[in-house]
Protein backbone atom coordinates (compact mmCIF):
# COMPACT_ATOMS: atom_id res chain seq x y z
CA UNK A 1 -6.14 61.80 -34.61
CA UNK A 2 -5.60 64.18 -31.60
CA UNK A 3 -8.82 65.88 -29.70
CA UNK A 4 -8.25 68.81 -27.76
CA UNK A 5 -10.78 70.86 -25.60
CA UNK A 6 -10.90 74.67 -24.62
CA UNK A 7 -12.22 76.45 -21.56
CA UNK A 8 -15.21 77.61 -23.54
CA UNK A 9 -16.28 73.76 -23.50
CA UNK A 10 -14.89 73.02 -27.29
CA UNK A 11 -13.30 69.74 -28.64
CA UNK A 12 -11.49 69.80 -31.18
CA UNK A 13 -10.43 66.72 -33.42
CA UNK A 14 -7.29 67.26 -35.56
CA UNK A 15 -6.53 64.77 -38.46
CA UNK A 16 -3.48 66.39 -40.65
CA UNK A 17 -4.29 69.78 -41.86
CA UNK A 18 -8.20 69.42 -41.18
CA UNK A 19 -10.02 70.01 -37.49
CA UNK A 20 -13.27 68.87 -36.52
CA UNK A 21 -15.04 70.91 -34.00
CA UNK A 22 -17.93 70.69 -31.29
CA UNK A 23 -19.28 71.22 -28.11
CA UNK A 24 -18.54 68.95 -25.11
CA UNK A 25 -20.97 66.78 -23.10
CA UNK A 26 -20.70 68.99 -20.44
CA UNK A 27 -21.77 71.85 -22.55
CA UNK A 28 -24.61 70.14 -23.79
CA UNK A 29 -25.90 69.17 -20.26
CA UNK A 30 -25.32 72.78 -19.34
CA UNK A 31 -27.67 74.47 -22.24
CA UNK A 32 -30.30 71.18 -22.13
CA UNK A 33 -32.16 71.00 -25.32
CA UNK A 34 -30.49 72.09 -28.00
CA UNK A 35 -33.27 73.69 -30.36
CA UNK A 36 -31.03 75.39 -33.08
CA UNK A 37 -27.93 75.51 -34.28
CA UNK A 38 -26.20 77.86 -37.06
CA UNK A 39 -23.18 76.73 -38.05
CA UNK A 40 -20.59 78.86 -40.67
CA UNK A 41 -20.80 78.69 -44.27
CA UNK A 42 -17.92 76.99 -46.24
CA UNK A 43 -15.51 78.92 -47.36
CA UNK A 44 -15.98 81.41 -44.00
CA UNK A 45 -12.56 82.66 -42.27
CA UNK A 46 -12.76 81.93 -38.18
CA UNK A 47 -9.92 83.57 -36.21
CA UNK A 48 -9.03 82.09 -32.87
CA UNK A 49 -11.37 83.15 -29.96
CA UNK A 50 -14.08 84.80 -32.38
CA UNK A 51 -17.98 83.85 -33.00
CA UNK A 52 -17.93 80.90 -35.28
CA UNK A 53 -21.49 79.28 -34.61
CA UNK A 54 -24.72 79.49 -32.50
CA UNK A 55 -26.15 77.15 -30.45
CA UNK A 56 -29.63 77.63 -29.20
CA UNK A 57 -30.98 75.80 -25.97
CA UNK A 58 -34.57 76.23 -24.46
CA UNK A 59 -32.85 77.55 -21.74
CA UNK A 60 -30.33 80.36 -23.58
CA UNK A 61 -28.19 80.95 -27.11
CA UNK A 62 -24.92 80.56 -26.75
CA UNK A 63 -22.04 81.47 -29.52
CA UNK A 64 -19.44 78.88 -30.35
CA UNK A 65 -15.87 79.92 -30.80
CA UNK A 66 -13.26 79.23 -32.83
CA UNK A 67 -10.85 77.05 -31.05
CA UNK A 68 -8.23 77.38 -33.86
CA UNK A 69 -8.49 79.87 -36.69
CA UNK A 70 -8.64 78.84 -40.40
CA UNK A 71 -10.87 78.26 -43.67
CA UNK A 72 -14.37 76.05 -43.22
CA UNK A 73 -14.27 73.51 -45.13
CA UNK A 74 -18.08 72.02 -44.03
CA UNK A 75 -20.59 72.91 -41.89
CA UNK A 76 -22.53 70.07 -40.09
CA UNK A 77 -25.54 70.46 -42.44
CA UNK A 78 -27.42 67.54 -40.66
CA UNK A 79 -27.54 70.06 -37.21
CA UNK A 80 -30.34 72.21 -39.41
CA UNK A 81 -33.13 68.98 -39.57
CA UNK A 82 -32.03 67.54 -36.01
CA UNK A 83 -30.41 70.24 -33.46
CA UNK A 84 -30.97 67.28 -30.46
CA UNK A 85 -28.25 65.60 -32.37
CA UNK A 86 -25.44 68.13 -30.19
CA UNK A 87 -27.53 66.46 -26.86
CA UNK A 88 -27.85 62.66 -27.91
CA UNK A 89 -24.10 62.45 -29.56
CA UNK A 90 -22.16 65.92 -28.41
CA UNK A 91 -18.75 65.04 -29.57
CA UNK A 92 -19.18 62.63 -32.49
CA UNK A 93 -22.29 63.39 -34.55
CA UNK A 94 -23.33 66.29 -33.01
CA UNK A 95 -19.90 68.37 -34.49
CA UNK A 96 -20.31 71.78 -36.03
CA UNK A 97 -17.99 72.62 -38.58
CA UNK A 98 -15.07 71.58 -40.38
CA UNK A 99 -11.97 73.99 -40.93
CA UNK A 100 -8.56 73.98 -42.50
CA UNK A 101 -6.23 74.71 -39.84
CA UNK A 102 -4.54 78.14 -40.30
CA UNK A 103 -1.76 78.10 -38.00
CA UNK A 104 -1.01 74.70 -36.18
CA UNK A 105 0.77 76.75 -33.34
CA UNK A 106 -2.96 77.64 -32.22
CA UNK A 107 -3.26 74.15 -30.66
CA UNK A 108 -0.49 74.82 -28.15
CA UNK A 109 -1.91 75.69 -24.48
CA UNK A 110 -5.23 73.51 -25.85
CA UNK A 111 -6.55 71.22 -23.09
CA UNK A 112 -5.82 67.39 -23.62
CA UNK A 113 -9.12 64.85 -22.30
CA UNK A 114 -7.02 64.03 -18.84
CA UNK A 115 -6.45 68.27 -18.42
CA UNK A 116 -10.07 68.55 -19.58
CA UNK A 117 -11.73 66.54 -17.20
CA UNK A 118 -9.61 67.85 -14.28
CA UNK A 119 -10.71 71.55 -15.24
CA UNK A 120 -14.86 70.36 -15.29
CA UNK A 121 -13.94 68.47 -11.94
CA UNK A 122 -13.28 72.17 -10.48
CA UNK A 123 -16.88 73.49 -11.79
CA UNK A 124 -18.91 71.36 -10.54
């Protein structure tokens, strides 16, 4: 499996044709707690850079973008009983949706963990 990350403070799992996606810690710490989440509906087309989700904070609401564009496949159902779950485990329980991966050339110019941390090191 290979995680990527955007700009916009995505990660992005990829296993075969299928990617997982979520917000990053730092996002999380950013917004603080997470009161609601709306995630897409199966079956939903994302397109690269568009609204895919919303993420609600008790500081702001946020959209989530699609990383990658394709088909959802699953939405992260358990975010709708437990929203904390994107601040207490951001990028493994706390994932969003589920998508079919349109066009694997979308992943090129995607941030790898060591490119990643190097970009949040210049935010802070």
């Amino acid at each position: 499996m290979s995680r990527y990350f955007t700009e916009e403070h995505e990660w992005i799992d990829v296993e075969g044709d299928t990617a997982t996606i979520g917000i990053t810690d730092y996002a999380q710490e950013q917004l603080g707690d997470v009161v609601f989440v709306e995630v897409p509906d199966e079956g939903t087309e994302v397109a690269k850079g568009k609204e895919a989700a919303v993420v609600e904070s008790v500081k702001a609401a946020s959209d989530v973008y699609a990383p990658i564009g394709g088909t959802v496949t699953e939405g992260n159902s358990a975010l709708e009983d437990d929203p904390a779950l994107v601040n207490s485990s951001p990028e493994e329980d706390g994932w969003f949706f589920r998508l079919t991966i349109a066009d694997r050339s979308e992943l090129e110019g995607l941030m790898d963990e060591k490119a990643y941390k190097a970009f949040v090191d210049t935010l802070d």
